[in-house]
N, C-alpha and C. Protein backbone atom coordinates (compact mmCIF):
# COMPACT_ATOMS: atom_id res chain seq x y z
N UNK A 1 71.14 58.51 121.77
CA UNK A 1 72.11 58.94 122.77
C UNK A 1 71.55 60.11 123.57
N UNK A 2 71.86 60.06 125.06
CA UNK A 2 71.45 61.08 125.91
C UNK A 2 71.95 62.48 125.44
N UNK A 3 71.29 63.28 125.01
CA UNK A 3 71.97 64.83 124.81
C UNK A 3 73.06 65.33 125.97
N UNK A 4 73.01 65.20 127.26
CA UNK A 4 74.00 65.67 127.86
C UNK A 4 75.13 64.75 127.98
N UNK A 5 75.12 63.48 128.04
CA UNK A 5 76.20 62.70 127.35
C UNK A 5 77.32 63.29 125.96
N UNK A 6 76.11 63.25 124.67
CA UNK A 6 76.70 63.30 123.76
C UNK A 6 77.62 64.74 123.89
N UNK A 7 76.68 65.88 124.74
CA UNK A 7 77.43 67.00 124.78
C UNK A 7 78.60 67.30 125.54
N UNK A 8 78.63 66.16 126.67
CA UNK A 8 80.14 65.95 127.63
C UNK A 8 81.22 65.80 126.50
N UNK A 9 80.60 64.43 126.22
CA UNK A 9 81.52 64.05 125.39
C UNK A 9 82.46 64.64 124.20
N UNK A 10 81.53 65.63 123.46
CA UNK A 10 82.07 65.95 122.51
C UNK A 10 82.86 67.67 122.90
N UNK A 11 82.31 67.73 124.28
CA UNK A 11 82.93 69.49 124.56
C UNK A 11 82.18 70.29 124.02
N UNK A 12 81.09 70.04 123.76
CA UNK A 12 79.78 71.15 123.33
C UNK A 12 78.82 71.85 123.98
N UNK A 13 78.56 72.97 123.99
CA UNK A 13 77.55 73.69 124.97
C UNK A 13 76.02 73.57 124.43
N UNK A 14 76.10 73.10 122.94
CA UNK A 14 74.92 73.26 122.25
C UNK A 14 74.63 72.35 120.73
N UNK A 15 73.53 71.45 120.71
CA UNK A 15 73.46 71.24 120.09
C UNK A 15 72.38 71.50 118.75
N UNK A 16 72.19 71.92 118.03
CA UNK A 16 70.98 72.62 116.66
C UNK A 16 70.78 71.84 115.41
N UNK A 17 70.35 71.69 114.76
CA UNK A 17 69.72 70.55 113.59
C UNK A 17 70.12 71.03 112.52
N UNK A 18 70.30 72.27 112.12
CA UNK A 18 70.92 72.78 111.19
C UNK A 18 71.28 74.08 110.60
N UNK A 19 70.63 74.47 109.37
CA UNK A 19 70.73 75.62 109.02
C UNK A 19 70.19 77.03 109.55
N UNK A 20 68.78 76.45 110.23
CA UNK A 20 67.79 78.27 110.34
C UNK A 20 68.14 78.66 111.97
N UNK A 21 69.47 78.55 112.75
CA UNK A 21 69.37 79.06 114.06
C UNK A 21 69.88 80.68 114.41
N UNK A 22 69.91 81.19 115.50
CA UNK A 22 70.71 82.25 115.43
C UNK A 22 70.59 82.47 116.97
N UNK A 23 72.03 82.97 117.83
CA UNK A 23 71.98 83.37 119.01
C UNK A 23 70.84 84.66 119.36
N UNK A 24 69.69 83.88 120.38
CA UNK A 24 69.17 85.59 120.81
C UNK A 24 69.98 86.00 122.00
N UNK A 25 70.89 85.44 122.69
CA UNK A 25 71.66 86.63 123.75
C UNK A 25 72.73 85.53 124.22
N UNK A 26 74.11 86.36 123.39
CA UNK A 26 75.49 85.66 123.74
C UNK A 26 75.53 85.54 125.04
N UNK A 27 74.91 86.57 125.69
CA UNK A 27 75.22 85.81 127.55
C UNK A 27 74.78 85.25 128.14
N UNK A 28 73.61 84.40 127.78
CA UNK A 28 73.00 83.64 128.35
C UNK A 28 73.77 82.07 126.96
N UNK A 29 73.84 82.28 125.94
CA UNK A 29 73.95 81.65 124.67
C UNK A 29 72.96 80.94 124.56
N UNK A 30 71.92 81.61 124.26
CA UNK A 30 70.11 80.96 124.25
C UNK A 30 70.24 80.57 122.24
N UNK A 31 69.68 79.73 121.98
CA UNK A 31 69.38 79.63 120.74
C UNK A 31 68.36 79.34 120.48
N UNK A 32 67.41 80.03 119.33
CA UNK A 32 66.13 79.46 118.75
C UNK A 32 65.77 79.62 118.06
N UNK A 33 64.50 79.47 117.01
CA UNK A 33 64.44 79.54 115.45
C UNK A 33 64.30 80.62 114.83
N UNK A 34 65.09 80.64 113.41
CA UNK A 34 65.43 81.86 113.35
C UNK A 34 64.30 82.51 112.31
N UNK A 35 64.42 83.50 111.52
CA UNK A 35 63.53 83.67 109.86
C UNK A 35 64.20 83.28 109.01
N UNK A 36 63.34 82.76 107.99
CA UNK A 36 63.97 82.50 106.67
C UNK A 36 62.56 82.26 106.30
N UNK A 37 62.89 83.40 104.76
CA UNK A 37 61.71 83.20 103.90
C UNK A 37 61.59 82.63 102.71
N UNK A 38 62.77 82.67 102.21
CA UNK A 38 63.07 81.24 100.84
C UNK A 38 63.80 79.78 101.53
N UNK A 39 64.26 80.14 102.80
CA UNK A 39 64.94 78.71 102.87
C UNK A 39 66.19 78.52 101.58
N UNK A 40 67.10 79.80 101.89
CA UNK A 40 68.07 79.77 101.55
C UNK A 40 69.33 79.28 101.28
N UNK A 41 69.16 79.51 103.16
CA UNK A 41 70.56 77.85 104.12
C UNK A 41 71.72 78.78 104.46
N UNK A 42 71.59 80.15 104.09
CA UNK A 42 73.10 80.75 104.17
C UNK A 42 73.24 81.85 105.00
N UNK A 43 72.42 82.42 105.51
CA UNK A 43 72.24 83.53 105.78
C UNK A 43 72.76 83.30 107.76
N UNK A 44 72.37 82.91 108.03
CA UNK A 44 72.70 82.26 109.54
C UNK A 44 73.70 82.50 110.21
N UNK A 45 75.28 82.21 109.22
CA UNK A 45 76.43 82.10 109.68
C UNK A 45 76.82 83.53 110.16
N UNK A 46 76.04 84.57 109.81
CA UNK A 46 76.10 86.00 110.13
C UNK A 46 75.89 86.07 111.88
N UNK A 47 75.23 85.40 112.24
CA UNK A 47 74.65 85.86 113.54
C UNK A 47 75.56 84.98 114.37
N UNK A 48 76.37 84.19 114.33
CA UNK A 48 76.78 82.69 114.96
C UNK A 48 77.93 83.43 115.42
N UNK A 49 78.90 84.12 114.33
CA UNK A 49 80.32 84.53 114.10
C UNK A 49 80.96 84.56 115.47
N UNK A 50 79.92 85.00 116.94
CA UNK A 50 80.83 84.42 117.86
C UNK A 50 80.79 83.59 119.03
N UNK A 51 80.79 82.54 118.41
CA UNK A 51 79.86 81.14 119.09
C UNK A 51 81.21 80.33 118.11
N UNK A 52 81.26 79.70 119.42
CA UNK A 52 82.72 78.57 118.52
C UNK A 52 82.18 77.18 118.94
N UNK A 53 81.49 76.92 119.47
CA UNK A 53 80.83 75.56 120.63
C UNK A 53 79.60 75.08 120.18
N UNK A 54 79.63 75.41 119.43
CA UNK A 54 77.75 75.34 118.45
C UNK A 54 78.28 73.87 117.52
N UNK A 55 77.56 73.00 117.74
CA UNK A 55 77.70 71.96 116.90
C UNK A 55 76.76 71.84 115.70
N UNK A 56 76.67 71.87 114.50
CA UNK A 56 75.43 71.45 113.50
C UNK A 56 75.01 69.93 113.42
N UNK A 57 74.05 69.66 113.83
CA UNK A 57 73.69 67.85 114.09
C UNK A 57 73.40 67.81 111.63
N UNK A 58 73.57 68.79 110.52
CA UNK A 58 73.71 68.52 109.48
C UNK A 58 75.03 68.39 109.17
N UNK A 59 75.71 68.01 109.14
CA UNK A 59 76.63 67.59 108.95
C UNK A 59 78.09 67.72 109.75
N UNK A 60 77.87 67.92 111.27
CA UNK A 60 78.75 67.48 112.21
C UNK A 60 79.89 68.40 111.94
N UNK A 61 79.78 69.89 111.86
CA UNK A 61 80.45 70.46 111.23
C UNK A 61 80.17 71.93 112.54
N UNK A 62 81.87 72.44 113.17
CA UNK A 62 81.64 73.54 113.65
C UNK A 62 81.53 74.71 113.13
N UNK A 63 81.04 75.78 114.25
CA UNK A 63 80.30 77.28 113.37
C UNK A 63 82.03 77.64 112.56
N UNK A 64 83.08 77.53 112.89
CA UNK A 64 83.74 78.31 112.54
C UNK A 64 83.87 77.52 110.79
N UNK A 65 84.07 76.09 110.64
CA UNK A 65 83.76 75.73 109.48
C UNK A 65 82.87 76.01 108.65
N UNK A 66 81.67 75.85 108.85
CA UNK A 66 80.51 76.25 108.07
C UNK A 66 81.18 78.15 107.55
N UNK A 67 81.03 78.55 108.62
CA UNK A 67 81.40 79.90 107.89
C UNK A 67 82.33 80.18 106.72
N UNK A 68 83.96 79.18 107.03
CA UNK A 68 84.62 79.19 105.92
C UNK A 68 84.04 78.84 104.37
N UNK A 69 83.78 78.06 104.90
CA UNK A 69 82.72 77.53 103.60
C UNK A 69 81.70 78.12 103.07
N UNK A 70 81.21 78.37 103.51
CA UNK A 70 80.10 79.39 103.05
C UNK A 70 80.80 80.73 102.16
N UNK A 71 81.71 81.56 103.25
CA UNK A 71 82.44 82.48 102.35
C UNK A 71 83.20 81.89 101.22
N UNK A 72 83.72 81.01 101.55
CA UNK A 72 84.55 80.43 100.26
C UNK A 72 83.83 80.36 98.79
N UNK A 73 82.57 79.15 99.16
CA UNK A 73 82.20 78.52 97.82
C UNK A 73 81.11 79.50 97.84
N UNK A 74 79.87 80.16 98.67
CA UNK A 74 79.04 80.10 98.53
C UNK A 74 79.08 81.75 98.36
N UNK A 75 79.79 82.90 99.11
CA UNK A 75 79.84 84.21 99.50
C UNK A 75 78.21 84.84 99.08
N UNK A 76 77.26 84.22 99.91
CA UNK A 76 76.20 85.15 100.03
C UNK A 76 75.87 85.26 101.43
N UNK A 77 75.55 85.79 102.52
CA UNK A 77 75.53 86.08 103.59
C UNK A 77 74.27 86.92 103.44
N UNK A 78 72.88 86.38 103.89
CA UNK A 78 71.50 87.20 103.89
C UNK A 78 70.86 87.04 105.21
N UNK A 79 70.22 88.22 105.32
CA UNK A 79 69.57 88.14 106.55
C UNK A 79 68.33 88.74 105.89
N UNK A 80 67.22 87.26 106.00
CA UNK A 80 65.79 87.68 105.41
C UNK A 80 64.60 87.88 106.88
N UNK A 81 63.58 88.22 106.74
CA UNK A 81 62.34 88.72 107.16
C UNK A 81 61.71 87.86 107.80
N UNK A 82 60.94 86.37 107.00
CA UNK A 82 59.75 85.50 107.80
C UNK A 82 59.80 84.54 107.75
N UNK A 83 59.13 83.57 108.13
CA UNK A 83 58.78 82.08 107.98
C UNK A 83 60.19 81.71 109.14
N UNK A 84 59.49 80.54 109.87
CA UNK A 84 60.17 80.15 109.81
C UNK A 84 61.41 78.61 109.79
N UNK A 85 62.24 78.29 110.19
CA UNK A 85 63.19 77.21 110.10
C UNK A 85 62.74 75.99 110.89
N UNK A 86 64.03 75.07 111.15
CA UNK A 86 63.99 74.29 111.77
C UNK A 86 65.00 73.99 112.62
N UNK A 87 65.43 73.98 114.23
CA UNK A 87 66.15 74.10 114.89
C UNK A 87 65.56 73.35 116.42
N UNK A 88 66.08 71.99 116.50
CA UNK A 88 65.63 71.63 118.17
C UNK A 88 66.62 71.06 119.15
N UNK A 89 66.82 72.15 120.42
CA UNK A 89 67.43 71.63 120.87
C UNK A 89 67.55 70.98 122.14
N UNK A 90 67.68 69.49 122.70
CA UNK A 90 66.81 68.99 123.44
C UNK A 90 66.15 68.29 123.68
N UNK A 91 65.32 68.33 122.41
CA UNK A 91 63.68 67.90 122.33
C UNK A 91 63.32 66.40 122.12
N UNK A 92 61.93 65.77 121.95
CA UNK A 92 62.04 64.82 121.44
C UNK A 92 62.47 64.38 119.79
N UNK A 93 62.74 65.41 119.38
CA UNK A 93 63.34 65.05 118.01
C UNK A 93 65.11 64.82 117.67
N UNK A 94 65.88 65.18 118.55
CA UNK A 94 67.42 65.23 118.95
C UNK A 94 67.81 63.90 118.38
N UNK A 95 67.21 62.70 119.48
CA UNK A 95 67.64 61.49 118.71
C UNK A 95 67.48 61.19 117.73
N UNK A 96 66.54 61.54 116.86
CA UNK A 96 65.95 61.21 115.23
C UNK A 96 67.43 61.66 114.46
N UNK A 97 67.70 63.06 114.59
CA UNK A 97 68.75 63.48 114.58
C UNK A 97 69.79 63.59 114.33
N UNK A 98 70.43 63.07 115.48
CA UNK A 98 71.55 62.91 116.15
C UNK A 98 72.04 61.31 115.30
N UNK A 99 70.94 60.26 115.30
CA UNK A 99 70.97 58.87 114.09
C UNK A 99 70.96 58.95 112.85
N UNK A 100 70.22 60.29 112.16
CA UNK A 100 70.20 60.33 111.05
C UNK A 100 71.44 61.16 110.11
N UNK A 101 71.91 62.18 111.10
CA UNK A 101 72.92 63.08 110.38
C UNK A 101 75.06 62.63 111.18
N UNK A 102 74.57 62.40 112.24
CA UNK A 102 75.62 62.42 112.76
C UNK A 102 76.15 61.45 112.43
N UNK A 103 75.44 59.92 112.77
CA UNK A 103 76.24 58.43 112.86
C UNK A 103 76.29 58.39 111.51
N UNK A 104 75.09 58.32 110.27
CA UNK A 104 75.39 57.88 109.01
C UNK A 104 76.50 58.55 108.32
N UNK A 105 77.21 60.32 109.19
CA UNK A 105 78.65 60.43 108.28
C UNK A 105 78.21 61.32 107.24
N UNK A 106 77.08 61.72 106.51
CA UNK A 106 76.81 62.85 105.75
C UNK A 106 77.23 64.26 106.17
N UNK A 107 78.11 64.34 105.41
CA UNK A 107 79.23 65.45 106.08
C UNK A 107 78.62 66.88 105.37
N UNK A 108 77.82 68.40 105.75
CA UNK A 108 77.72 69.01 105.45
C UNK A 108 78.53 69.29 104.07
N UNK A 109 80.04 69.82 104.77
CA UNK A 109 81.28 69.83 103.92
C UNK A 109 81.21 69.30 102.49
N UNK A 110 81.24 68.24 102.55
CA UNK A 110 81.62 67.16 101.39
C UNK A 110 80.55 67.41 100.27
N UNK A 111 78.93 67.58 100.86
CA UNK A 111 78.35 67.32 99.65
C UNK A 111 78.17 69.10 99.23
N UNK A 112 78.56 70.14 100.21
CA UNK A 112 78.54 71.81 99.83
C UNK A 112 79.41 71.93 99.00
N UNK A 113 80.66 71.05 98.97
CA UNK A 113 82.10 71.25 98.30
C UNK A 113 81.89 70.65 97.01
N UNK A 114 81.27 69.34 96.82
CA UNK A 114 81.68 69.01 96.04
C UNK A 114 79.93 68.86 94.69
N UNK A 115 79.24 69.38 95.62
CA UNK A 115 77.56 69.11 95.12
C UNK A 115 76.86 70.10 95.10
N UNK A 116 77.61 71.18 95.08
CA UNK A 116 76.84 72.50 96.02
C UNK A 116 76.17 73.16 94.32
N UNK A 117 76.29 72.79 93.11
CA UNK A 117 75.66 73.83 92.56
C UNK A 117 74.72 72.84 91.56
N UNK A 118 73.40 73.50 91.14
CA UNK A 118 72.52 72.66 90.49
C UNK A 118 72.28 73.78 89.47
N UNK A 119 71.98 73.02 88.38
CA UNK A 119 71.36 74.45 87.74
C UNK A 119 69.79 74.11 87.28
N UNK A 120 68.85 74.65 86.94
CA UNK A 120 67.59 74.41 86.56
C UNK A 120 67.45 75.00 85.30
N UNK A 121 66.62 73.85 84.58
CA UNK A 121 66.24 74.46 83.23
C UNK A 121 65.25 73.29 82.67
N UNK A 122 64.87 74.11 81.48
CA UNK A 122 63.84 73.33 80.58
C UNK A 122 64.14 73.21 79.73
N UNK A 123 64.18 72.35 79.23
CA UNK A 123 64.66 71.48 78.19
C UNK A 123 63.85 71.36 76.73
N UNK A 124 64.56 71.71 75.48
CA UNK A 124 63.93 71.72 74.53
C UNK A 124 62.56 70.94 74.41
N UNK A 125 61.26 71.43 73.94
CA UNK A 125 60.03 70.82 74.10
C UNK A 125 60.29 69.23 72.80
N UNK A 126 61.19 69.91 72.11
CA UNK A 126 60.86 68.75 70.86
C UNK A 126 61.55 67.68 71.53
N UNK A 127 62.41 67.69 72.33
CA UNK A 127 62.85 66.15 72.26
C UNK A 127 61.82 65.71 73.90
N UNK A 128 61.21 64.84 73.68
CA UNK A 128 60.06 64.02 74.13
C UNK A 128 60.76 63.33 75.44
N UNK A 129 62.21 62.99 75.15
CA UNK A 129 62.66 62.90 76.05
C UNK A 129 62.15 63.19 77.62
N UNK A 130 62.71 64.64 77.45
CA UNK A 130 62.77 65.78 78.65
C UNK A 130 62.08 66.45 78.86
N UNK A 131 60.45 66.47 78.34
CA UNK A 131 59.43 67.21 78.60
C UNK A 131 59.39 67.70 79.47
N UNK A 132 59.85 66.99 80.95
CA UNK A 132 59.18 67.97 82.17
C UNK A 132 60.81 68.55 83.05
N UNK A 133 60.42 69.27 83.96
CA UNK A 133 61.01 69.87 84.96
C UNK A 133 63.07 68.99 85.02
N UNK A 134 63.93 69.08 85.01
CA UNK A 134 64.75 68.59 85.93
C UNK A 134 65.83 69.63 86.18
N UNK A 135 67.09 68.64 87.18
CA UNK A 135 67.56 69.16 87.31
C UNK A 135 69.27 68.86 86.65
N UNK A 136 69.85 69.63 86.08
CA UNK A 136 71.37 69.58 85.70
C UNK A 136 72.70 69.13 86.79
N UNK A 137 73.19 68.43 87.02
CA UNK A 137 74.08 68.11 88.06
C UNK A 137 75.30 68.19 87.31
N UNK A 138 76.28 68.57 87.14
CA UNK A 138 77.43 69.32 87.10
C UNK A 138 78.75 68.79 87.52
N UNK A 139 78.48 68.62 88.81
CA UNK A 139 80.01 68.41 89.53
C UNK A 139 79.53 66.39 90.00
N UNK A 140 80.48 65.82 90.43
CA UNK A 140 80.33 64.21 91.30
C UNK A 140 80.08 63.60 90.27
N UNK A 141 80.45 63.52 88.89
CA UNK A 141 79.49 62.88 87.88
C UNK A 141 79.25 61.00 88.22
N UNK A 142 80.52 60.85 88.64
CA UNK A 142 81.14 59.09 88.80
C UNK A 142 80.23 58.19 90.28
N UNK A 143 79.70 59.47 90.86
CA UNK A 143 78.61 58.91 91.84
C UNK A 143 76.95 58.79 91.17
N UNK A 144 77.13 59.64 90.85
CA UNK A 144 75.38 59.94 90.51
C UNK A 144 75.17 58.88 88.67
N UNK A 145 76.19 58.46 87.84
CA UNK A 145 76.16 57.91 86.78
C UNK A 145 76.05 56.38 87.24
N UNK A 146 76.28 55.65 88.72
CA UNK A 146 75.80 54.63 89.13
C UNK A 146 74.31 54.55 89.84
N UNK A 147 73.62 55.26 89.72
CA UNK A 147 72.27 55.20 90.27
C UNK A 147 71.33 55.21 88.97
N UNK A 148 70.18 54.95 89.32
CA UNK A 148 69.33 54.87 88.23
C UNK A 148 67.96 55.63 88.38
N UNK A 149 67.65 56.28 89.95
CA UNK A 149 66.87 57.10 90.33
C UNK A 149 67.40 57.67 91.68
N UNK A 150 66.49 58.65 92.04
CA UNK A 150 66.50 59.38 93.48
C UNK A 150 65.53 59.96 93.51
N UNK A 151 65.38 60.12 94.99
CA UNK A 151 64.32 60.52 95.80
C UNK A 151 64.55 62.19 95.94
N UNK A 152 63.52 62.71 96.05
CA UNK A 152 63.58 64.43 95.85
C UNK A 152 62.75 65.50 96.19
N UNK A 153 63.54 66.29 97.79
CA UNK A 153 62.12 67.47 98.33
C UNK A 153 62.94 68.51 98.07
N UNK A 154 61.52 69.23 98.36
CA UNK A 154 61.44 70.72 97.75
C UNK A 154 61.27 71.44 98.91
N UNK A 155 62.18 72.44 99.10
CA UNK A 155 61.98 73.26 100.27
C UNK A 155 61.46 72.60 101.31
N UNK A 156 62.48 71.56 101.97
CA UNK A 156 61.78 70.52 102.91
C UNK A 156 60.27 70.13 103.36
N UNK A 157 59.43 69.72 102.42
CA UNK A 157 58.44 69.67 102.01
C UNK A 157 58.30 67.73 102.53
N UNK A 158 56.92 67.47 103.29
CA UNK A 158 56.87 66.26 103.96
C UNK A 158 57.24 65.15 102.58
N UNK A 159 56.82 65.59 101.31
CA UNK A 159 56.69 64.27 100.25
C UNK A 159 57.87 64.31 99.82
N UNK A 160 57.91 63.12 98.60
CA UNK A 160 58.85 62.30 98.08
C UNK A 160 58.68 62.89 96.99
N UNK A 161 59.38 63.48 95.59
CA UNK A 161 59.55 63.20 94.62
C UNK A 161 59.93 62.22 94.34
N UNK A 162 60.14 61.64 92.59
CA UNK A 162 61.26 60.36 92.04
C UNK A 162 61.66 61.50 90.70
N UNK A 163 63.00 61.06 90.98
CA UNK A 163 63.74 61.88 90.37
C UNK A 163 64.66 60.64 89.03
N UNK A 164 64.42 60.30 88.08
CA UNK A 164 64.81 59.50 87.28
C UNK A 164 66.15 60.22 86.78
N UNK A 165 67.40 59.27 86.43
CA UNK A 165 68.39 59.49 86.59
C UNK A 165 69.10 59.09 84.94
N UNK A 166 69.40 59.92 83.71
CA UNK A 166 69.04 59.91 82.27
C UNK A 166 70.96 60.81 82.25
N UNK A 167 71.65 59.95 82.14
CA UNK A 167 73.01 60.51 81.51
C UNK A 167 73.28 60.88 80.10
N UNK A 168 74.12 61.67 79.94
CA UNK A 168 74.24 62.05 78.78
C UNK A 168 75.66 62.88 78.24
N UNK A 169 76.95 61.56 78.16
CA UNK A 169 77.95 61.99 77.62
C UNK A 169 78.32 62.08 79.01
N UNK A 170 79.07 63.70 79.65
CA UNK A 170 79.31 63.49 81.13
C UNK A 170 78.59 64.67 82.09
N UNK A 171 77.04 64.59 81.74
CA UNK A 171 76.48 65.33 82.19
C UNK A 171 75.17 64.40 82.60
N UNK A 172 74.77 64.86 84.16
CA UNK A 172 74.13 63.70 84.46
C UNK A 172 72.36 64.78 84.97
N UNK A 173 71.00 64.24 84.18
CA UNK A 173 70.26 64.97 83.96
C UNK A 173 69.34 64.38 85.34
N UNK A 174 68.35 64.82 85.97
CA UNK A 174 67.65 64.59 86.97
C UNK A 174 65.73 65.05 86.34
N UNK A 175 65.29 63.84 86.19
CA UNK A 175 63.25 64.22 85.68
C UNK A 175 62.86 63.60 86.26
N UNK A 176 62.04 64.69 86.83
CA UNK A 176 60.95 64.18 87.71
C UNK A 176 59.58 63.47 86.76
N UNK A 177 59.21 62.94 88.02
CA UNK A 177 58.17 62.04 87.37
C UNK A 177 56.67 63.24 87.21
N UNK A 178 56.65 63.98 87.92
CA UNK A 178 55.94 64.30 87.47
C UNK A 178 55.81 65.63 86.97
N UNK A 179 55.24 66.80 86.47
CA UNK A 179 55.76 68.10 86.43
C UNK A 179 55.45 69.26 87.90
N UNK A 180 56.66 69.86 87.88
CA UNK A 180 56.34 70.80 89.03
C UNK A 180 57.00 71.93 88.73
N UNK A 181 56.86 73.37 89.96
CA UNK A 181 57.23 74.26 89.53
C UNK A 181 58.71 74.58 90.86
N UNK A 182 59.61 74.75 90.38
CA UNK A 182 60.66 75.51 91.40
C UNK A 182 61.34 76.57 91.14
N UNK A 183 61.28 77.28 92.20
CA UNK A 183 61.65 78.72 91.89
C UNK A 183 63.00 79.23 92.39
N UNK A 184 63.86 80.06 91.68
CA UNK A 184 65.00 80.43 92.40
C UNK A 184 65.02 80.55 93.86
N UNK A 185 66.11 80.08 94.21
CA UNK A 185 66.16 80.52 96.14
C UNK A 185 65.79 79.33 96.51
N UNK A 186 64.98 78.13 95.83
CA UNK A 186 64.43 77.40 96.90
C UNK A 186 65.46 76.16 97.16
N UNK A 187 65.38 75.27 98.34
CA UNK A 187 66.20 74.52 99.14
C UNK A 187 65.79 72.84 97.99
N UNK A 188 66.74 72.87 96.74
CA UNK A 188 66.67 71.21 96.85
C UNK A 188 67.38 69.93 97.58
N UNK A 189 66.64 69.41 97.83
CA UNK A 189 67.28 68.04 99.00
C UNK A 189 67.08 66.53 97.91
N UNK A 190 68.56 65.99 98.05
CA UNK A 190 68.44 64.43 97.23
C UNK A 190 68.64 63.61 98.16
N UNK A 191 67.86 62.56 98.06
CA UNK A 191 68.20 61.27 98.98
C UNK A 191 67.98 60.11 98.18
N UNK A 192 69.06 59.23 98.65
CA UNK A 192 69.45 57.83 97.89
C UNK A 192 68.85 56.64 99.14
N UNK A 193 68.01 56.03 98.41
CA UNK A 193 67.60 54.49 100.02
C UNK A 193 67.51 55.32 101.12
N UNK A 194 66.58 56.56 101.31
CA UNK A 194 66.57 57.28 102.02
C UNK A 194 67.71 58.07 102.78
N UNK A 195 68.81 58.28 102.49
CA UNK A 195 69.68 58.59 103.20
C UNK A 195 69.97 60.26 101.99
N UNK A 196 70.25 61.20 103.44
CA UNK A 196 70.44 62.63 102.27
C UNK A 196 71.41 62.58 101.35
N UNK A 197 71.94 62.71 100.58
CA UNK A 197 73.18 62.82 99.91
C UNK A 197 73.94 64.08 99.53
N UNK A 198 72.65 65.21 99.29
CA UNK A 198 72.59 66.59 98.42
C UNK A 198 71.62 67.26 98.99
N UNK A 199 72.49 68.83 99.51
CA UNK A 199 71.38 69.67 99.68
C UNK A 199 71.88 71.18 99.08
N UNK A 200 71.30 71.18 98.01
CA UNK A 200 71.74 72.67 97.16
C UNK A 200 70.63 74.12 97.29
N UNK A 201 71.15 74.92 96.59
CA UNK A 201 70.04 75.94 96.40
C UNK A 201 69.86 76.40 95.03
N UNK A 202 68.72 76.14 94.55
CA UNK A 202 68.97 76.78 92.87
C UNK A 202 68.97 77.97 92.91
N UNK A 203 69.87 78.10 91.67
CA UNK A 203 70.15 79.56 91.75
C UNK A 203 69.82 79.96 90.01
């Protein structure tokens, strides 16, 4: 879809990809990429607070929502130093976009609300089981207990993990195939038949 179309249409002045943006000058309402040095996801909504017209192409969700949410479930609000994000607006990447987050319906909301916390740990060495790395999933149990694997990046990282999918009672365990290291702060992303499902932050 044509960007100035989609933006008639929907009453938007602006459209952004997701998490790392921030206004550099409300009077012009210029936007562009912001810092982030763990790839947090949270810190953002600080700078937005007065921008009501900002659409997120992650989950089709306005600034004033995201913010609720964020204070609600998440109440960390950071403003870090380097590296940085991902934010295009415009560009040849819009349509990739605009098909992948908007039409398929992956609602920011839904999977922050109801998916938003992971926990990480290692798992007793003796049972042979669980030797390596996973992750604990917590909340959605009745979705994730019908799958039998998933796909899995790390701090939006170009590759694929496989994330093997090992229930247990009503706790649903996530091992990777192979061993790796993840560190607090960093951005995990799940996708099912390629489509995102989950994007948390371990904490």
């Amino acid at each position: 879809m044509n960007f100035k179309i989609f933006k008639k249409k929907n009453k938007i002045k602006k459209l952004a990809s997701g998490h790392y943006i921030f206004i550099k000058n409300l009077k012009y309402n210029f936007i562009k990429n912001s810092i982030d040095k763990i790839k947090n996801q949270n810190y953002f909504v600080k700078k937005i607070i007065f921008e009501k017209n900002i659409i997120f192409l992650l989950g089709k969700n306005y600034k004033i929502n995201l913010i609720k949410i964020f204070l609600k479930k998440i109440n960390i609000i950071k403003i870090l130093k380097s590296s940085k994000g991902i934010c295009f607006i415009n560009n040849k990447n819009l349509k990739i976009f605009l098909n992948f987050y908007i039409y398929k319906k992956i609602t920011f909301k839904k999977y922050l609300l109801k998916k938003r916390i992971y926990k990480f740990l290692k798992f007793n060495k003796k049972n042979k089981n669980f030797n390596n790395l996973f992750l604990l999933i917590k909340n959605n149990y009745n979705f994730f207990k019908k799958k039998k694997y998933l796909k899995c990046k790390i701090n939006n990282s170009k590759y694929f993990l496989i994330c093997i999918i090992k229930k247990i009672k009503k706790i649903i365990l996530l091992i990777f195939n192979k061993k790796i290291n993840i560190l607090k702060g960093q951005n995990i992303s799940l996708y099912y038949k390629n489509f995102l499902i989950s994007n948390s932050i371990l904490i």
